[in-house]
Each structure stands twice: as C-alpha cells, then as structure tokens.
PDB file of N, CA and C in Angstrom:
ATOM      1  N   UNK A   1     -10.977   2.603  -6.695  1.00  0.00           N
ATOM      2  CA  UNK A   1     -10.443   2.671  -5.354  1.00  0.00           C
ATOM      3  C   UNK A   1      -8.917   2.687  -5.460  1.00  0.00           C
ATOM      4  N   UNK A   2      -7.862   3.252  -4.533  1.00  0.00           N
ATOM      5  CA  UNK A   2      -6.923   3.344  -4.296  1.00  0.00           C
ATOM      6  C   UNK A   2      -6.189   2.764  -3.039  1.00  0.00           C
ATOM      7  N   UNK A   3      -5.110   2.214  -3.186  1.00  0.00           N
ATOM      8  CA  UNK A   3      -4.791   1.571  -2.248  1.00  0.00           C
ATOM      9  C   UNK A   3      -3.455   1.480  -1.591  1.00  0.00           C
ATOM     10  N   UNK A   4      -2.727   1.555  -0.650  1.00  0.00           N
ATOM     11  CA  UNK A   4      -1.487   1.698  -0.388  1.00  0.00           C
ATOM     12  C   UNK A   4      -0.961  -0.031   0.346  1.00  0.00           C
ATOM     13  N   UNK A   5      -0.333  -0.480  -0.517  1.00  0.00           N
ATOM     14  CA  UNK A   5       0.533  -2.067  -0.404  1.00  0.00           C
ATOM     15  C   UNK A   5       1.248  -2.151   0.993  1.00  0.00           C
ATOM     16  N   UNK A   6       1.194  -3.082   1.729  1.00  0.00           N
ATOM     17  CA  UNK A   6       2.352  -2.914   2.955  1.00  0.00           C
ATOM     18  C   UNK A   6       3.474  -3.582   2.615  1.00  0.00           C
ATOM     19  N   UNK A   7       4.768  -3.566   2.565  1.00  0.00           N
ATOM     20  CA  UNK A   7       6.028  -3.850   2.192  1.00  0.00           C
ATOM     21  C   UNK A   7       5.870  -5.390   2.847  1.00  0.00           C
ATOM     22  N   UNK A   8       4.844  -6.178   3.259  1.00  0.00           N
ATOM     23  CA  UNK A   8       5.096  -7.495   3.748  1.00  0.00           C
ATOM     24  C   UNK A   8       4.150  -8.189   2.504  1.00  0.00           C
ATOM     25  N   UNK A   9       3.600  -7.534   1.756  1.00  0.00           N
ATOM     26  CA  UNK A   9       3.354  -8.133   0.911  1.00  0.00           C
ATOM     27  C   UNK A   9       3.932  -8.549  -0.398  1.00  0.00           C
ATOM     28  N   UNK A  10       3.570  -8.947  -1.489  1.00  0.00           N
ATOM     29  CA  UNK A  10       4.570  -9.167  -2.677  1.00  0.00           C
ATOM     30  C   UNK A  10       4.343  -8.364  -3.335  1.00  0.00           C
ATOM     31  N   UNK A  11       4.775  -7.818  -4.621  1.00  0.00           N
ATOM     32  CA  UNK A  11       5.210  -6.298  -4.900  1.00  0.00           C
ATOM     33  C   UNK A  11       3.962  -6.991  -6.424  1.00  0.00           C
ATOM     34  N   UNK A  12       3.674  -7.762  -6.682  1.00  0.00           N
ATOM     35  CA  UNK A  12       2.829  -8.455  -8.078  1.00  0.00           C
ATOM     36  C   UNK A  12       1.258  -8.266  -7.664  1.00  0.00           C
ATOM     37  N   UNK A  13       0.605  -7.578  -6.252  1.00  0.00           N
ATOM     38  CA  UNK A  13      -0.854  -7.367  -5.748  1.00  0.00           C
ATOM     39  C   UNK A  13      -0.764  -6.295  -6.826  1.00  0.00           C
ATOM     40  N   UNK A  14      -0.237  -5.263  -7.127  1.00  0.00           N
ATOM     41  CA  UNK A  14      -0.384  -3.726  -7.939  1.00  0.00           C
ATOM     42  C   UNK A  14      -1.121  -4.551  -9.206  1.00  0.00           C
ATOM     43  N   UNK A  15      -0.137  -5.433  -9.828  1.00  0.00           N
ATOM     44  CA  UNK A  15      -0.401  -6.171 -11.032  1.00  0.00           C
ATOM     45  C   UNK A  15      -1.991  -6.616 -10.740  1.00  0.00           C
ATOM     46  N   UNK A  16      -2.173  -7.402  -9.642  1.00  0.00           N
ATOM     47  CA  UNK A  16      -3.318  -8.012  -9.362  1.00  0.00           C
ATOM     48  C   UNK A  16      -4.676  -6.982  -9.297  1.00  0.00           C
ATOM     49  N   UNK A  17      -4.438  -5.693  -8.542  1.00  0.00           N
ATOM     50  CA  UNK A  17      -5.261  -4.695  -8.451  1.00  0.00           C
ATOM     51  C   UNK A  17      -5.379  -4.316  -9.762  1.00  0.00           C
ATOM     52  N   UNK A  18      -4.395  -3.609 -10.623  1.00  0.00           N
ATOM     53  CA  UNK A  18      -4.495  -3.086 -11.755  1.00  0.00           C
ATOM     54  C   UNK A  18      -5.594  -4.062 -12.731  1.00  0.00           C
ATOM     55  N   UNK A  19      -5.745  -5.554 -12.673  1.00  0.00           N
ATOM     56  CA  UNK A  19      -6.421  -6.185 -13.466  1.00  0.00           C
ATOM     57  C   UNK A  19      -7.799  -5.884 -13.283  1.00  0.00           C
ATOM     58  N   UNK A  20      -7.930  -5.457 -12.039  1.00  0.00           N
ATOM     59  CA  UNK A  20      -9.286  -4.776 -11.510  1.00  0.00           C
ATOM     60  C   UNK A  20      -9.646  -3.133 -11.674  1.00  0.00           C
ATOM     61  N   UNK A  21      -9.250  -2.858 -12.506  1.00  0.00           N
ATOM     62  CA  UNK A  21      -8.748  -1.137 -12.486  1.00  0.00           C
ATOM     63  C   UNK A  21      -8.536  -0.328 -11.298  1.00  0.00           C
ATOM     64  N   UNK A  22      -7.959  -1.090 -10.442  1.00  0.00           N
ATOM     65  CA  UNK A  22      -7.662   0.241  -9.216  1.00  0.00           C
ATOM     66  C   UNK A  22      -5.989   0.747  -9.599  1.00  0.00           C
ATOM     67  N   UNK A  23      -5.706   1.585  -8.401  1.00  0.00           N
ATOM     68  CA  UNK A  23      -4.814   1.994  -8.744  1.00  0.00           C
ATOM     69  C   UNK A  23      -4.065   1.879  -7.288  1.00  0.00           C
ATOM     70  N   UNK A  24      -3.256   2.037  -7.294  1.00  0.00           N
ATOM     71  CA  UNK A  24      -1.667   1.494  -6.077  1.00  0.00           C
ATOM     72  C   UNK A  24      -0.716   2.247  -5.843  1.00  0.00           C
ATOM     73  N   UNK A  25      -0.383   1.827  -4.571  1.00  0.00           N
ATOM     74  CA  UNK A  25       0.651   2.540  -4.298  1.00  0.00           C
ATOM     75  C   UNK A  25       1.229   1.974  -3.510  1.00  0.00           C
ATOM     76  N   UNK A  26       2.607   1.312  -3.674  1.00  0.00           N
ATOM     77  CA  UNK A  26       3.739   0.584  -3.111  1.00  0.00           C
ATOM     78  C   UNK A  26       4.258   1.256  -1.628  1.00  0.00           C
ATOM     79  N   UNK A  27       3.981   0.663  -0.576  1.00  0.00           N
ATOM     80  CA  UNK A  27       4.722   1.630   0.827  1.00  0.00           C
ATOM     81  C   UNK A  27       6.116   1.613   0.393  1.00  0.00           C
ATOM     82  N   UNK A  28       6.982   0.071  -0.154  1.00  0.00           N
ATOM     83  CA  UNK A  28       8.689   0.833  -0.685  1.00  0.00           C
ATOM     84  C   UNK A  28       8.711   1.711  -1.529  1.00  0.00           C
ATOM     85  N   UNK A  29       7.727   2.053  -2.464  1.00  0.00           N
ATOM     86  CA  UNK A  29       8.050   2.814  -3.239  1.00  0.00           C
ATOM     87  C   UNK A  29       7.719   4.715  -2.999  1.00  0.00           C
ATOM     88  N   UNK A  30       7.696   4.506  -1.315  1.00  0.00           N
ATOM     89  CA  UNK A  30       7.189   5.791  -0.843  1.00  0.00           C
ATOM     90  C   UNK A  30       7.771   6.002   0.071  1.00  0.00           C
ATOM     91  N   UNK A  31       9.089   5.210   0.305  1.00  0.00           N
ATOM     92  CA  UNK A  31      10.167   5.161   1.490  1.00  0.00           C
ATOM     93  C   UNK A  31       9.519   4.721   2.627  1.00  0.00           C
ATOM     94  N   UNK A  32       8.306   3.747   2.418  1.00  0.00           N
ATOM     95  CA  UNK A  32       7.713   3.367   3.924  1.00  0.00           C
ATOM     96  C   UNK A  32       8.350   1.671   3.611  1.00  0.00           C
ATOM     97  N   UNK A  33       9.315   1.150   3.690  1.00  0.00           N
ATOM     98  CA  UNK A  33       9.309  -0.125   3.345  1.00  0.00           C
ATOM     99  C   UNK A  33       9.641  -0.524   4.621  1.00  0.00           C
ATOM    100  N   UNK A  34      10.509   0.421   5.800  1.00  0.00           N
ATOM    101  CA  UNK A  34      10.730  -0.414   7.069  1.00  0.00           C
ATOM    102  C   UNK A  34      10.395   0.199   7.964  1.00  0.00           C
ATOM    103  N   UNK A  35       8.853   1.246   7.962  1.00  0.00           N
ATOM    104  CA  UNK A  35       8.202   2.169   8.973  1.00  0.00           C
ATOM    105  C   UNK A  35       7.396   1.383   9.620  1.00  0.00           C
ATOM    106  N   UNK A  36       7.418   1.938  10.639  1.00  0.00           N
ATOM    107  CA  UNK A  36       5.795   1.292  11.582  1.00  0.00           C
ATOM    108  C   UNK A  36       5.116   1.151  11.248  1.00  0.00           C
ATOM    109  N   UNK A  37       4.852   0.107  11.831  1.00  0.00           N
ATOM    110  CA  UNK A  37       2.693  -0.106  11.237  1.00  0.00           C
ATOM    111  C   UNK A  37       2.177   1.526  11.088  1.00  0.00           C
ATOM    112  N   UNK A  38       1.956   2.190  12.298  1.00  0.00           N
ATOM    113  CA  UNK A  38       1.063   3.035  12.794  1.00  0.00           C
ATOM    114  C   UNK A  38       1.795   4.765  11.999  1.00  0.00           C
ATOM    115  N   UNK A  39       3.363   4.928  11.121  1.00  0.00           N
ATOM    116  CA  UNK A  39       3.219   5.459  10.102  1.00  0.00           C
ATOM    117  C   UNK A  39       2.945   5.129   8.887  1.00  0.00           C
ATOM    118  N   UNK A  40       2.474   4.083   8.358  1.00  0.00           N
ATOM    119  CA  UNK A  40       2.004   3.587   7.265  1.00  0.00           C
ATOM    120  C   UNK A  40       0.593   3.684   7.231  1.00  0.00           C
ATOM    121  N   UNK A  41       0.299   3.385   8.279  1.00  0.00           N
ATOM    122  CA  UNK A  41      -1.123   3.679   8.584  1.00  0.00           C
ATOM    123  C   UNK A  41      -2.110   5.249   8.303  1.00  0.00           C
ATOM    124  N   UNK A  42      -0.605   6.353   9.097  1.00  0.00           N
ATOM    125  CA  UNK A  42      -0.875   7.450   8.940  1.00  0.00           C
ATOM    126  C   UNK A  42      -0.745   8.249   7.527  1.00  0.00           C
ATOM    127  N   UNK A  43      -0.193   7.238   6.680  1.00  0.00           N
ATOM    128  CA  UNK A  43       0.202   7.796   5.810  1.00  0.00           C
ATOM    129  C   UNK A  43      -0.866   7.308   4.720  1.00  0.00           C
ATOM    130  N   UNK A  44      -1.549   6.480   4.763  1.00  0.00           N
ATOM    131  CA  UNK A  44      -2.588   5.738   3.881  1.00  0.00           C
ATOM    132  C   UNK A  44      -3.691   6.982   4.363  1.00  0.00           C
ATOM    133  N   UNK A  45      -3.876   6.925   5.532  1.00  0.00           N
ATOM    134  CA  UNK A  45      -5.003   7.675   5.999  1.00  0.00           C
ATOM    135  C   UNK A  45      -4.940   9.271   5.555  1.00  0.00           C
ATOM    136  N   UNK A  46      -3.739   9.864   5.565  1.00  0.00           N
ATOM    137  CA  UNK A  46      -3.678  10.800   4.575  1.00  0.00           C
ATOM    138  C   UNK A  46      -3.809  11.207   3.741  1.00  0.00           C
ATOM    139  N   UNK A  47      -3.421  10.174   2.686  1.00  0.00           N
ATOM    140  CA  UNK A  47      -3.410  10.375   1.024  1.00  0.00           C
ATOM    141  C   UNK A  47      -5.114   9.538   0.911  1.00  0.00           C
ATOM    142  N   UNK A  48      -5.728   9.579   2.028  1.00  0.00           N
ATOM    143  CA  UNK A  48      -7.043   8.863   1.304  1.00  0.00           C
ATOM    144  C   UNK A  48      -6.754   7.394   1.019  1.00  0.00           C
ATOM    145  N   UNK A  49      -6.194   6.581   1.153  1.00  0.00           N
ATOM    146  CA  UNK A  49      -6.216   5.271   0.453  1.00  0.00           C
ATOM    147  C   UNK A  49      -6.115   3.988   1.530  1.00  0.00           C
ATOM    148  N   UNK A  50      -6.767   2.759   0.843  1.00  0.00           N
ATOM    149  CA  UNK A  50      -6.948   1.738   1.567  1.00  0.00           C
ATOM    150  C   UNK A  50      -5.752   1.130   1.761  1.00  0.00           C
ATOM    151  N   UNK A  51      -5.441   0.662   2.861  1.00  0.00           N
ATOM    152  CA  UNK A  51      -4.386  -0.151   3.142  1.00  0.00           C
ATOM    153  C   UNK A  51      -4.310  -1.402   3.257  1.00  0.00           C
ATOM    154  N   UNK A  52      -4.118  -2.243   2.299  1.00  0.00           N
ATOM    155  CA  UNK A  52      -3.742  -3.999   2.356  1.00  0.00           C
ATOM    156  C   UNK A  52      -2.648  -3.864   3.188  1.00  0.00           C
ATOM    157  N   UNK A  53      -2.636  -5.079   3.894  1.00  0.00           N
ATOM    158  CA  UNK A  53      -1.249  -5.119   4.863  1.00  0.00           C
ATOM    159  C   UNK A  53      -1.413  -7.439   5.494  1.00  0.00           C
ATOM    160  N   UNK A  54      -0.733  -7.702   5.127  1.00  0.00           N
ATOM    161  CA  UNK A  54      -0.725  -9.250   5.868  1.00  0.00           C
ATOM    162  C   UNK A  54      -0.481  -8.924   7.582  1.00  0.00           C
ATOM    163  N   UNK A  55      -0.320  -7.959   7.873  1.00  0.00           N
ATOM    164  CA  UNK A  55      -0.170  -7.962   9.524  1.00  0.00           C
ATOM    165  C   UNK A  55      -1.218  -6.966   9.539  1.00  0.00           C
TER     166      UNK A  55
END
C-alpha cells in the first residue's frame, strides 16, 4: 500500500511504514506542506494513495 503523510504529522511515520514495507510519500516533500486539507486530499486521491492525516 501507498500512502501520502499530512505535514501535521512527524516526518519518522515513512520510517515507521517502511518497517512494514509500504511505501510514502511526504505532503512537504510534494510542496503540499501548507495546502488545504481538501488539496491534499485531492492530491492523494489522484496519485491513488492513502492519506494519514492527525486532522
């Protein structure tokens, strides 16, 4: 499974996922670090991937 991080989380879940073999994808590291919920959203839903988010 694949997953896209929300910038309110801590940047060490990738580490945590990876121990599980998934694979990640950082919203700062995709220039979503201070976008809306609802483009982060759109943007997970795009690329296919699950979105962890604390909000």
């Amino acid at each position: 499974m694949k997953f896209l991080i929300d910038a309110c989380l801590p940047r060490d879940v990738a580490a945590l996922l990876a121990t599980y073999r998934h694979l990640s994808v950082d919203a700062r590291d995709v220039g979503l670090g201070r976008a809306p919920d609802p483009e982060i959203a759109a943007y997970a839903r795009a690329h296919q991937l699950c979105l962890l988010t604390e909000d």
